[in-house]
N, C-alpha and C. Protein backbone atom coordinates (compact mmCIF):
# COMPACT_ATOMS: atom_id res chain seq x y z
N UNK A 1 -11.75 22.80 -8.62
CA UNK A 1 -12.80 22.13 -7.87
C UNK A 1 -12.86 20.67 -8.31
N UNK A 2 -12.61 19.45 -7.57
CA UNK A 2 -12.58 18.57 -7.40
C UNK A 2 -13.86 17.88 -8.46
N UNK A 3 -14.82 18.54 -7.56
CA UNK A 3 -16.25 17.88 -8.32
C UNK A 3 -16.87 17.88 -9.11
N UNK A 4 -16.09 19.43 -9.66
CA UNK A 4 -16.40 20.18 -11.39
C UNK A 4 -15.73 18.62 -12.04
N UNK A 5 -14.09 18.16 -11.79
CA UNK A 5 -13.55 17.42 -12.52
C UNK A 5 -14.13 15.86 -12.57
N UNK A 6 -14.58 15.27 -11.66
CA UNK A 6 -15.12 14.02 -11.70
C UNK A 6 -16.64 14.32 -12.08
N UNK A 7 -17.67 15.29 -12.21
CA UNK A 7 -18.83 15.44 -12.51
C UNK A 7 -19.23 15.12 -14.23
N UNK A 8 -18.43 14.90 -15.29
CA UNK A 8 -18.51 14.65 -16.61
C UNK A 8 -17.88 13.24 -16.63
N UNK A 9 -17.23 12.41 -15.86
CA UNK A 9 -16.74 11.01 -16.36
C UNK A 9 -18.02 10.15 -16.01
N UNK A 10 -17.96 9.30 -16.97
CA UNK A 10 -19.42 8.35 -16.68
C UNK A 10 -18.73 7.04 -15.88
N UNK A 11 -19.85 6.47 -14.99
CA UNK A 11 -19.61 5.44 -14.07
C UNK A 11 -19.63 4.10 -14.78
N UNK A 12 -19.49 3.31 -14.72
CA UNK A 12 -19.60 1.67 -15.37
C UNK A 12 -21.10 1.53 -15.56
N UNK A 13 -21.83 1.99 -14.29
CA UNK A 13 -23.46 1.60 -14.38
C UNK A 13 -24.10 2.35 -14.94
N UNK A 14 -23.63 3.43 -15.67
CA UNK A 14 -24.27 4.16 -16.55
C UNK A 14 -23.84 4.44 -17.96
N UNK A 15 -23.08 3.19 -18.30
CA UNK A 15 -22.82 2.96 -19.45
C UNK A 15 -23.68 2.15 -20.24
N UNK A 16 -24.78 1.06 -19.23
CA UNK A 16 -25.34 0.18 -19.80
C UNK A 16 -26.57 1.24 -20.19
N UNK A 17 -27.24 1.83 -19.48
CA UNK A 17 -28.72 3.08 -19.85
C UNK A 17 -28.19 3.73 -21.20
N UNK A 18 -26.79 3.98 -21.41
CA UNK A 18 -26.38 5.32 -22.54
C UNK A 18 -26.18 4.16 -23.44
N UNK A 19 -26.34 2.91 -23.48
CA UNK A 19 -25.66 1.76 -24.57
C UNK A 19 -27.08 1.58 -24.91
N UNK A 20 -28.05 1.47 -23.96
CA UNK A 20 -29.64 1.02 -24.73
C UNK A 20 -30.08 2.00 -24.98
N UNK A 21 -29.79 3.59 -25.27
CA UNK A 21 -30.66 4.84 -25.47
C UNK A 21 -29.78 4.94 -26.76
N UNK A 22 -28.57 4.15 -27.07
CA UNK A 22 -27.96 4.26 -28.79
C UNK A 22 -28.47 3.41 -29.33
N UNK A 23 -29.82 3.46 -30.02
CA UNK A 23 -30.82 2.47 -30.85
C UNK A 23 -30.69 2.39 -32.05
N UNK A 24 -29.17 2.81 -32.80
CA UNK A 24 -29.05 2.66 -34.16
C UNK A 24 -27.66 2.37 -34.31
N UNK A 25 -27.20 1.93 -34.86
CA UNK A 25 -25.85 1.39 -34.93
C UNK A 25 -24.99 3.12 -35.15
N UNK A 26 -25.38 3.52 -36.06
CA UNK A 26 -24.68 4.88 -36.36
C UNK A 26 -24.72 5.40 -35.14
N UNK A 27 -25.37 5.56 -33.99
CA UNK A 27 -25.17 6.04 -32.68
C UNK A 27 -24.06 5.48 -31.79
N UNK A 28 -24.64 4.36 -32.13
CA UNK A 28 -23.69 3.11 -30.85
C UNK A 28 -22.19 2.94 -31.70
N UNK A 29 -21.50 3.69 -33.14
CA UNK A 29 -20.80 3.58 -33.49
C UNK A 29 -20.14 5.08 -33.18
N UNK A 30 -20.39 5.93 -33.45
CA UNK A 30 -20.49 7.46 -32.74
C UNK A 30 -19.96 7.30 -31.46
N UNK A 31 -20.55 6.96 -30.90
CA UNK A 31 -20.56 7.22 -29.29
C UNK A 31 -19.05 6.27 -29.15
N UNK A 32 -18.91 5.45 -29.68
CA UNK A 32 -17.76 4.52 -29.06
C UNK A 32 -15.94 5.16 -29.84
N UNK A 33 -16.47 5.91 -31.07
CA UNK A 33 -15.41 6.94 -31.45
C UNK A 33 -14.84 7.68 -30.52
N UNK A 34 -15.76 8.14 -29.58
CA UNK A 34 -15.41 9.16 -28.35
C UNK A 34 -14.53 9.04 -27.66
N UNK A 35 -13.83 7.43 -27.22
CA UNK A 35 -13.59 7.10 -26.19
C UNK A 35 -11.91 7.54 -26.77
N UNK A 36 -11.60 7.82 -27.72
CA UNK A 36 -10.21 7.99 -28.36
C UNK A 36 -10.29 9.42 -29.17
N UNK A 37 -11.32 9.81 -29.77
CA UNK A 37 -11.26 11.04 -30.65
C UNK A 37 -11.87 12.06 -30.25
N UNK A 38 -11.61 13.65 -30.28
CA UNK A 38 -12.28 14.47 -30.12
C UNK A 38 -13.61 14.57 -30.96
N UNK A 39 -14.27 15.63 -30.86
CA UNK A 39 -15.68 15.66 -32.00
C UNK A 39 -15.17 15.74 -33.16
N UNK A 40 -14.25 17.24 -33.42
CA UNK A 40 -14.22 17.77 -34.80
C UNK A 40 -12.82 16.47 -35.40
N UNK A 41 -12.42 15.72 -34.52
CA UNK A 41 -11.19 14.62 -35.13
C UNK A 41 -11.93 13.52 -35.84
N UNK A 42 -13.66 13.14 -35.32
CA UNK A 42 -14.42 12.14 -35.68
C UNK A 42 -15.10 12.45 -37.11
N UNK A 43 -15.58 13.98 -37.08
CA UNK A 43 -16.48 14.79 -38.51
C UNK A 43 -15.33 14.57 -39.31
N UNK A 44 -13.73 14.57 -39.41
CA UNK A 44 -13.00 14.64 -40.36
C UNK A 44 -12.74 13.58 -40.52
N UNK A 45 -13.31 12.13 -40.28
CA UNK A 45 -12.96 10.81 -40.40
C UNK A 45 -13.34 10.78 -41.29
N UNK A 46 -12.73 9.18 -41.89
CA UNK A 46 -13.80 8.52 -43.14
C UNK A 46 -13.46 7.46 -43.38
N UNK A 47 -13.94 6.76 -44.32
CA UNK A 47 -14.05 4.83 -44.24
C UNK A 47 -12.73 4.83 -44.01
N UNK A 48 -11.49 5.26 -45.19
CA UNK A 48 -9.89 5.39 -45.68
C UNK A 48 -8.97 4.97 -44.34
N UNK A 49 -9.77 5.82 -43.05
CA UNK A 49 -9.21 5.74 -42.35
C UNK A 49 -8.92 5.01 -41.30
N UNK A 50 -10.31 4.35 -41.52
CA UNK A 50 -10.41 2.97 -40.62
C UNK A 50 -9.80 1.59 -41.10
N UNK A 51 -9.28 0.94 -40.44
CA UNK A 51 -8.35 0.11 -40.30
C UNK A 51 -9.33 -1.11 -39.53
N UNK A 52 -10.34 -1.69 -39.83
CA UNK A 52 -10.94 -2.75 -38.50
C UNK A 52 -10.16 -4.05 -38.62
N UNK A 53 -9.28 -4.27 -39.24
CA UNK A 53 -8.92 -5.79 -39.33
C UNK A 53 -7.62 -5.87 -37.76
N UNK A 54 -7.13 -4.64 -38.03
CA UNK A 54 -5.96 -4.57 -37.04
C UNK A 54 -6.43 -3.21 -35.86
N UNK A 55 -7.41 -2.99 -36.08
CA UNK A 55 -7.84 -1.93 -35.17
C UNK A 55 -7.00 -0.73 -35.10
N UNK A 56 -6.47 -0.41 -35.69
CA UNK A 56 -5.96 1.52 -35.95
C UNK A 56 -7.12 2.27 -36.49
N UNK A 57 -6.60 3.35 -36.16
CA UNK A 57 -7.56 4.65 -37.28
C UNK A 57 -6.47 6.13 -37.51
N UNK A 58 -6.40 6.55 -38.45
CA UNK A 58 -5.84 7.44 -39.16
C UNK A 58 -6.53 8.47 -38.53
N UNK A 59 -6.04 9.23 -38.04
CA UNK A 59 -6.48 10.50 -37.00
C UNK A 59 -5.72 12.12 -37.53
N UNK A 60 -6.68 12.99 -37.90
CA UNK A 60 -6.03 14.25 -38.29
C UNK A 60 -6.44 14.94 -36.73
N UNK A 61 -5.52 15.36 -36.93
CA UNK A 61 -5.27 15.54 -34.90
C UNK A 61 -5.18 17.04 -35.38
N UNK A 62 -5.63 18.10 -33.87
CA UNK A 62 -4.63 19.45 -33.80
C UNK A 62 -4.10 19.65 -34.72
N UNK A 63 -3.97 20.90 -35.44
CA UNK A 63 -2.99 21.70 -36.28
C UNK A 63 -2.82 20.92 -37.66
N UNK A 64 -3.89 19.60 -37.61
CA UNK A 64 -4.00 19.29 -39.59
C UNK A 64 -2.92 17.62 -39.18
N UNK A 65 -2.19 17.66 -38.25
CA UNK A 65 -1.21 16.43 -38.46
C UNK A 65 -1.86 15.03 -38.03
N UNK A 66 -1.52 14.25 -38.95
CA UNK A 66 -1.88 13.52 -39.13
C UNK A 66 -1.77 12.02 -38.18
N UNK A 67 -1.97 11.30 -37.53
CA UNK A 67 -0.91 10.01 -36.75
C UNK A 67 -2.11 9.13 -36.67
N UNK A 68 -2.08 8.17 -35.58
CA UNK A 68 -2.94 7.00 -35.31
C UNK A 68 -3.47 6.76 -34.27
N UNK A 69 -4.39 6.34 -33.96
CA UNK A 69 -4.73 5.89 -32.36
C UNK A 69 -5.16 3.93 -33.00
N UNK A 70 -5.32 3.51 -31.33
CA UNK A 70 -6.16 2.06 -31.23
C UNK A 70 -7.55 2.26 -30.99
N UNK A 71 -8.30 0.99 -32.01
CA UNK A 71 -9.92 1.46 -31.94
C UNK A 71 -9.97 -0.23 -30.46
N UNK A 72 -10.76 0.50 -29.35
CA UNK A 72 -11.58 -0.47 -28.78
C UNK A 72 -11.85 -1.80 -29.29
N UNK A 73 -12.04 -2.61 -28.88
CA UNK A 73 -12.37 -4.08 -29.45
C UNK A 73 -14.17 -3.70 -30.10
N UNK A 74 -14.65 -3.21 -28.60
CA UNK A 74 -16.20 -2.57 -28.83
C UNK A 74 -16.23 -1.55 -30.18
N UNK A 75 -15.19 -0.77 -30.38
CA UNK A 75 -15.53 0.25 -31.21
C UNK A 75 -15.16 -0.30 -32.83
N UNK A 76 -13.98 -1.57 -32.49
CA UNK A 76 -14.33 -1.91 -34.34
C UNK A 76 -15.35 -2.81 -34.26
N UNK A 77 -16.04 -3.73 -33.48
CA UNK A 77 -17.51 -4.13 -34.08
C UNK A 77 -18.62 -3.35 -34.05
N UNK A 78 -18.56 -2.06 -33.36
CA UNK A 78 -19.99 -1.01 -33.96
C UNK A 78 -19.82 -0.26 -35.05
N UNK A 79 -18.20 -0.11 -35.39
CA UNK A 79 -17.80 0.28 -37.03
C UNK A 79 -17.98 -0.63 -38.04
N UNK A 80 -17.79 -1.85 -37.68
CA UNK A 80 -18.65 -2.74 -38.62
C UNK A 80 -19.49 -2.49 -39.06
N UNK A 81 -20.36 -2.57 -37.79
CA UNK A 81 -21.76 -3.04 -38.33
C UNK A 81 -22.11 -1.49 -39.04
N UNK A 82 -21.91 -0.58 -38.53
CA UNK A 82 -22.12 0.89 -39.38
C UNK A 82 -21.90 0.62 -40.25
N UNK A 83 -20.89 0.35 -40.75
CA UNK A 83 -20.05 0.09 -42.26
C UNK A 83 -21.56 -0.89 -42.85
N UNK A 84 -21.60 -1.85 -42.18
CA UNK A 84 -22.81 -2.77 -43.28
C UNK A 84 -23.68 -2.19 -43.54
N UNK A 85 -24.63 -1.43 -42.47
CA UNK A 85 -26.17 -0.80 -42.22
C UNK A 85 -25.80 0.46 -43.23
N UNK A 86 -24.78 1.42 -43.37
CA UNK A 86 -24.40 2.29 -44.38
C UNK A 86 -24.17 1.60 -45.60
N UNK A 87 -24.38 0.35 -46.23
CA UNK A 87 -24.60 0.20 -47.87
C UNK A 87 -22.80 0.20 -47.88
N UNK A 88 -21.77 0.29 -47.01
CA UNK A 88 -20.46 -0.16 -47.22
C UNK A 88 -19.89 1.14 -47.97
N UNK A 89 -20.10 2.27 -47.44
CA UNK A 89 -19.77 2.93 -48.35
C UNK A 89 -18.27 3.20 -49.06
N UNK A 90 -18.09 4.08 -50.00
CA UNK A 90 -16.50 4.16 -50.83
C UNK A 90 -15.82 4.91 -49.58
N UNK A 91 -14.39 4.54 -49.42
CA UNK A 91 -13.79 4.73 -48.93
C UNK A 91 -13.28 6.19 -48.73
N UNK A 92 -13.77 7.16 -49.42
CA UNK A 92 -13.70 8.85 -49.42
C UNK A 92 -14.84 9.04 -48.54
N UNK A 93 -15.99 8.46 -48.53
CA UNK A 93 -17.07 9.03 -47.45
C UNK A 93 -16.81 9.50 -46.32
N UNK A 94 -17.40 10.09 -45.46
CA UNK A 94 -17.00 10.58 -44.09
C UNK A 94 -18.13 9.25 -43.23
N UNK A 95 -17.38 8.66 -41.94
CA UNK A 95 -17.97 8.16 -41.62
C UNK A 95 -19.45 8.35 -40.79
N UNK A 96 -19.74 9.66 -40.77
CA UNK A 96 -21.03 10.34 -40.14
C UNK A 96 -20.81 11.44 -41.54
N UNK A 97 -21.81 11.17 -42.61
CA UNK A 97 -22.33 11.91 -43.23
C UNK A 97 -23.44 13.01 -43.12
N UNK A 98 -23.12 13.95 -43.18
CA UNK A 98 -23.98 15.20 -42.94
C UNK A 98 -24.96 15.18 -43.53
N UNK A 99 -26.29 15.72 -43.58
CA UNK A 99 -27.79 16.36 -44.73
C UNK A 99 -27.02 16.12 -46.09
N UNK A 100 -26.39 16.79 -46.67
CA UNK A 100 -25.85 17.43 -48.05
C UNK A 100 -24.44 16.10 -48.47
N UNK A 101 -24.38 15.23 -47.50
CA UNK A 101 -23.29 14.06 -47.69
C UNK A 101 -21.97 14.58 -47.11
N UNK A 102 -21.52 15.69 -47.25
CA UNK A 102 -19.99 15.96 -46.36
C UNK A 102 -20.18 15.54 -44.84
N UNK A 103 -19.68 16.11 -44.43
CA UNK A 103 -18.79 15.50 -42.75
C UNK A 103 -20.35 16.32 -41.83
N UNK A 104 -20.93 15.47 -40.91
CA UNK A 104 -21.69 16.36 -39.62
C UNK A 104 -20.56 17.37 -39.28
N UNK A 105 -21.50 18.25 -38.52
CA UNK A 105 -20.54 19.23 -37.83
C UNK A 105 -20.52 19.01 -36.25
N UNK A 106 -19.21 19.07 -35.73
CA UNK A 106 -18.81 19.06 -34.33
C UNK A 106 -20.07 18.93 -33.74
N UNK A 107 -20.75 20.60 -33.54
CA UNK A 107 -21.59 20.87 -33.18
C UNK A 107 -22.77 19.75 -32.85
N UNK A 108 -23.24 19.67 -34.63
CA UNK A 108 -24.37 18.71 -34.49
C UNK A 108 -24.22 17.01 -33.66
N UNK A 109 -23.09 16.74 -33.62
CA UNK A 109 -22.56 15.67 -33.18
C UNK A 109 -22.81 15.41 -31.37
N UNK A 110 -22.09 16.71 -30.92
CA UNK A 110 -22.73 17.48 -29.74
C UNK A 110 -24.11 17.11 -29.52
N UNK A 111 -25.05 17.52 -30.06
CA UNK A 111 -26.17 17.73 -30.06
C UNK A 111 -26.85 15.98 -29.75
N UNK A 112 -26.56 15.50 -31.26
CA UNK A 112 -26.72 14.06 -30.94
C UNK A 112 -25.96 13.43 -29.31
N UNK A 113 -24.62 13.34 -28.99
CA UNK A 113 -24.53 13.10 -27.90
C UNK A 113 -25.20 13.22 -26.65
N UNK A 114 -25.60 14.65 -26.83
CA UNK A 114 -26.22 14.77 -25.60
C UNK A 114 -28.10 14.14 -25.64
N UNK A 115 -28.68 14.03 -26.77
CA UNK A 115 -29.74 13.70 -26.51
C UNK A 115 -29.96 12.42 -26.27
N UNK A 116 -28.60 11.59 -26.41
CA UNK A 116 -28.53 10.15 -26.03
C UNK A 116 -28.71 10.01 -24.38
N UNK A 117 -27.47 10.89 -24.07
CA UNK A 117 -27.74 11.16 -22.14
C UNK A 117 -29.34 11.67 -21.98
N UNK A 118 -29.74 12.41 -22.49
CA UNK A 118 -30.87 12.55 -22.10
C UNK A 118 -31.95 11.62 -21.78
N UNK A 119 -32.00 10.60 -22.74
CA UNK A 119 -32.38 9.35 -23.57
C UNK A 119 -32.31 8.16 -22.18
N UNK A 120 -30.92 8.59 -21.89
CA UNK A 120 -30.71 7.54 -21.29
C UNK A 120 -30.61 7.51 -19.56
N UNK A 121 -31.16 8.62 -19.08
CA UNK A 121 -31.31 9.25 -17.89
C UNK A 121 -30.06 9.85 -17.26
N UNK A 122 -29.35 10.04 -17.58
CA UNK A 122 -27.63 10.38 -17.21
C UNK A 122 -27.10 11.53 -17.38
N UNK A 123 -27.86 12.31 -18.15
CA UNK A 123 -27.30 13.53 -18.92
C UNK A 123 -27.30 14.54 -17.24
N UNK A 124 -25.98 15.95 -17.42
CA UNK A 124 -25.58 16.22 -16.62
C UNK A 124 -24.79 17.33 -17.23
N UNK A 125 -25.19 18.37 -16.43
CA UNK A 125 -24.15 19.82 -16.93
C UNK A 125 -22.64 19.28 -17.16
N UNK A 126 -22.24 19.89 -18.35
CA UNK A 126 -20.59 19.45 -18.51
C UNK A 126 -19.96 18.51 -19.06
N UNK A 127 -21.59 17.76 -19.11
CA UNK A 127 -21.18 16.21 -19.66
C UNK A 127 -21.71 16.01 -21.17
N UNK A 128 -20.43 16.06 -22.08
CA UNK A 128 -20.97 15.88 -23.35
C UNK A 128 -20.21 14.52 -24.12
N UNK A 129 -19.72 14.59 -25.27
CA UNK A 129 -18.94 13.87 -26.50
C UNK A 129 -17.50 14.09 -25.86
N UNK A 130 -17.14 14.95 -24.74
CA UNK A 130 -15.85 14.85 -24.54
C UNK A 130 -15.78 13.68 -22.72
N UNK A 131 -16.56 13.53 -22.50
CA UNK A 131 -16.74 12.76 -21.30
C UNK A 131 -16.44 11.43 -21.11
N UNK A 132 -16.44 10.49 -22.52
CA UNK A 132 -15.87 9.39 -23.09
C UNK A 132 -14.29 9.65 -22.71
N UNK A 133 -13.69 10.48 -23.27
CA UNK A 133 -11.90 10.65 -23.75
C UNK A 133 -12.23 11.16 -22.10
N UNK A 134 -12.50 11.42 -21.07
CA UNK A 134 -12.30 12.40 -19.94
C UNK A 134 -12.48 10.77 -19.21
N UNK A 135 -13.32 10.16 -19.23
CA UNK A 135 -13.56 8.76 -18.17
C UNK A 135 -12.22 7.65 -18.96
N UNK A 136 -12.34 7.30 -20.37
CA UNK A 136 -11.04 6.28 -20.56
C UNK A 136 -10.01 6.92 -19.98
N UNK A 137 -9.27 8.39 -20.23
CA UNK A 137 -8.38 8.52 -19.69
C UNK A 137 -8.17 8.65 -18.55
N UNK A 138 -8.88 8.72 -17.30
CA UNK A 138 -8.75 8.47 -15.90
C UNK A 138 -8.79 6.81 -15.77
N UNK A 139 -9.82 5.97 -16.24
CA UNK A 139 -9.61 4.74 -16.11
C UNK A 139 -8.16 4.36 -16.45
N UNK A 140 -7.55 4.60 -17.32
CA UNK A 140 -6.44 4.20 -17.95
C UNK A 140 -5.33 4.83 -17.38
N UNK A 141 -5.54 5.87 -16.94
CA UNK A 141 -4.49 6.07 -15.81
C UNK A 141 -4.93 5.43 -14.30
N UNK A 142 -5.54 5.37 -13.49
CA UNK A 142 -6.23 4.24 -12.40
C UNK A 142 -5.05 2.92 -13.08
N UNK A 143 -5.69 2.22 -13.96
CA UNK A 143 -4.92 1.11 -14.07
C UNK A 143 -3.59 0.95 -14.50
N UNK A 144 -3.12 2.23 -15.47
CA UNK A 144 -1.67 2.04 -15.71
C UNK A 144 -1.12 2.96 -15.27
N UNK A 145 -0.92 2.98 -13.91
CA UNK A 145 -0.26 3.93 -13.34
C UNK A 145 1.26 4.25 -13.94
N UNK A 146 1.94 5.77 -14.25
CA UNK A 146 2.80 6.09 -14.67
C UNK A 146 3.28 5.93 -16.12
N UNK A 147 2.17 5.39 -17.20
CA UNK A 147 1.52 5.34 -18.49
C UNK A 147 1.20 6.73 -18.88
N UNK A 148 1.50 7.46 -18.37
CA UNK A 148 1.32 8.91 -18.92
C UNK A 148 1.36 8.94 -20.64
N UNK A 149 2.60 8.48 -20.67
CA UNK A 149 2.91 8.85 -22.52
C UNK A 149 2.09 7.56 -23.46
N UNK A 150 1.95 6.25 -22.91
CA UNK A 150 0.93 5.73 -23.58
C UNK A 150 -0.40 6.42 -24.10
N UNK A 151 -1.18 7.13 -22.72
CA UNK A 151 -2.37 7.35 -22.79
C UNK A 151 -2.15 8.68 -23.64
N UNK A 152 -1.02 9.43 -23.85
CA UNK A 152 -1.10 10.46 -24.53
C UNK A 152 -0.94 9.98 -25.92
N UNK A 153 -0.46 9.23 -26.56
CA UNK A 153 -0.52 8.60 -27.78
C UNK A 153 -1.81 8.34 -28.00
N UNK A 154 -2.48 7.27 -27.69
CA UNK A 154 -3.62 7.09 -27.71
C UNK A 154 -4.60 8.01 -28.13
N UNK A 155 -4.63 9.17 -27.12
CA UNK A 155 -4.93 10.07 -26.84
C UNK A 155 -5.07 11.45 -28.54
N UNK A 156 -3.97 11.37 -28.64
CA UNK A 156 -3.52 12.53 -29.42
C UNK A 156 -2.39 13.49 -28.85
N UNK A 157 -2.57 13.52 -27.72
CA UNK A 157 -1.50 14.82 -27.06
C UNK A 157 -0.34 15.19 -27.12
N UNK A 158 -0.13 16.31 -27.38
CA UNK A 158 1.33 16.65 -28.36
C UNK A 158 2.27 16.69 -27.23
N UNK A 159 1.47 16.68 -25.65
CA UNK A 159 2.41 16.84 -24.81
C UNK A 159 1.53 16.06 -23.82
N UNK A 160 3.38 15.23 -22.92
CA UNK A 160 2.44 14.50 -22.05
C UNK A 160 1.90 15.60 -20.82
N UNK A 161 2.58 16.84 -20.75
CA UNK A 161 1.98 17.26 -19.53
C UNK A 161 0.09 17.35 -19.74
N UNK A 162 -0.42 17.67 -21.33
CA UNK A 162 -2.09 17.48 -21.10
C UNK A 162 -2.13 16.76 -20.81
N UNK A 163 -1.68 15.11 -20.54
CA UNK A 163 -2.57 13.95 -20.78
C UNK A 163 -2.22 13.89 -18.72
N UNK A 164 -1.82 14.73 -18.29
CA UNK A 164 -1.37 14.93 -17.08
C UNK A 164 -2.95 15.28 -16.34
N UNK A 165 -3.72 16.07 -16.94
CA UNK A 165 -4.89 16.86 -16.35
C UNK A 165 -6.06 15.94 -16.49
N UNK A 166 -5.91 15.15 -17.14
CA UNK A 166 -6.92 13.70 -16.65
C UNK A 166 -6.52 12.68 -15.64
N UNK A 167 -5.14 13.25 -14.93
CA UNK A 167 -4.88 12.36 -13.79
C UNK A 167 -5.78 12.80 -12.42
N UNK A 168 -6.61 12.28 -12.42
CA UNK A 168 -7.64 12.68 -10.84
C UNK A 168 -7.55 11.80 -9.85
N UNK A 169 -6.22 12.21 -8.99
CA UNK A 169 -6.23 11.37 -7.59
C UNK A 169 -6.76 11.85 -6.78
N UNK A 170 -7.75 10.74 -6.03
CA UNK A 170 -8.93 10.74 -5.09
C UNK A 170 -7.97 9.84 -3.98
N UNK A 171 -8.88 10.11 -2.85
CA UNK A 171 -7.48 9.75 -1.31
C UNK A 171 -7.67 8.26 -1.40
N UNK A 172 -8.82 7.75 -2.08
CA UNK A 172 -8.65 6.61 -1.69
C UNK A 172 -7.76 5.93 -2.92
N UNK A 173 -7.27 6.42 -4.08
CA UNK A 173 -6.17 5.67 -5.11
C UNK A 173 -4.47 5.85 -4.01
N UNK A 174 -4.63 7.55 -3.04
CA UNK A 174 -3.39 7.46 -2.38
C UNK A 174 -3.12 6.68 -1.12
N UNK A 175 -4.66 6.30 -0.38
CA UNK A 175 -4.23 5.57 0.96
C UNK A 175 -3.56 4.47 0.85
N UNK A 176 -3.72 3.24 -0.09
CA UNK A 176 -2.64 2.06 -0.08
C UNK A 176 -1.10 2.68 -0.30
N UNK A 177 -0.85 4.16 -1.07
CA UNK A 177 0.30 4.05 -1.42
C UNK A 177 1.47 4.62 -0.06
N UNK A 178 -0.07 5.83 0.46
CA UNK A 178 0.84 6.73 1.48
C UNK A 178 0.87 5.13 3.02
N UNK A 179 0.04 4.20 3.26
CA UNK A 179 0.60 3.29 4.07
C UNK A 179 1.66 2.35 3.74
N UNK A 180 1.88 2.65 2.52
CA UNK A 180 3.62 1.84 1.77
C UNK A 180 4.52 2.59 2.50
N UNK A 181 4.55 3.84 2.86
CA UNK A 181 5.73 4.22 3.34
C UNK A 181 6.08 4.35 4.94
N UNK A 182 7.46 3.95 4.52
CA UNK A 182 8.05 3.85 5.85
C UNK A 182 8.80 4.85 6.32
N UNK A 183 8.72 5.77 7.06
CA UNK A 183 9.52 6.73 8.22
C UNK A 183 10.56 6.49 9.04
């Protein structure tokens, strides 16, 4: 169903409501993790792994292995400023520290996400912490068409055929292409 799949990507104009309902940097730094990492890939982060001078991050992906993605321009200055407003912490910390100091859980992360949509009038069955990685990767396919294996790097995907199922062509991305052809 078509509308199941476009019903969780967020629109441009409802990025600005979900950007003023993240009223703490640790939110607005959270939320911008999304756009590249799964939940439980973000709880296993930590300072070590962030890279802001050159924008990488050290990513334990699927099955424990280890590789890299690119952080947003947006997402290394809200890791900044986290980094400052957190007292700078040692480089073993997890960058979302739990009650007890280890890693939040997926879950709770979840939880926070969604009360931001709530927050921010937008919230919507289906639409959680994975709706970020579900809207960049359609944007990013929209603009780099046939970028498949880029966006799967990026991404994490051990195969480009997943990074395949965030391709959502709508008739109007095919009408310029199907009037290219000639008969």
């Amino acid at each position: 169903d078509e509308a199941m799949l476009f019903a969780p990507l967020l629109a441009p104009a409802e990025l600005v409501p979900i950007r003023a309902a993240a009223t703490s940097p640790t939110l607005r730094a959270l939320l911008e993790l999304f756009w590249t990492l799964r939940r439980v890939e973000v709880t296993r982060a930590c300072w070590a792994d962030v890279n802001l001078s050159d924008g990488t991050m050290r990513v334990i992906r699927k099955g424990g292995r280890a590789t890299w993605t690119l952080l947003r321009p947006e997402t290394q200055v809200a890791l900044a400023e986290w980094f400052v407003v957190a007292g700078q912490p040692p480089d073993a910390r997890p960058i979302f520290p739990g009650r007890r100091g280890g890693p939040m859980s997926p879950h709770g992360l979840g939880g926070l996400v969604r009360r931001v949509l709530r927050r921010a009038g937008v919230y919507r069955r289906w639409r959680g912490a994975h709706a970020w990685r579900r809207t960049l990767a359609t944007r990013y396919m929209e603009q780099n068409p046939g970028d498949a294996e880029g966006l799967a790097k990026l991404l994490g995907h051990a195969s480009v055929s997943t990074t395949f199922l965030y391709n959502y062509v709508q008739p109007a991305d095919l009408r310029p292409r199907l009037d290219r052809v000639r008969l």
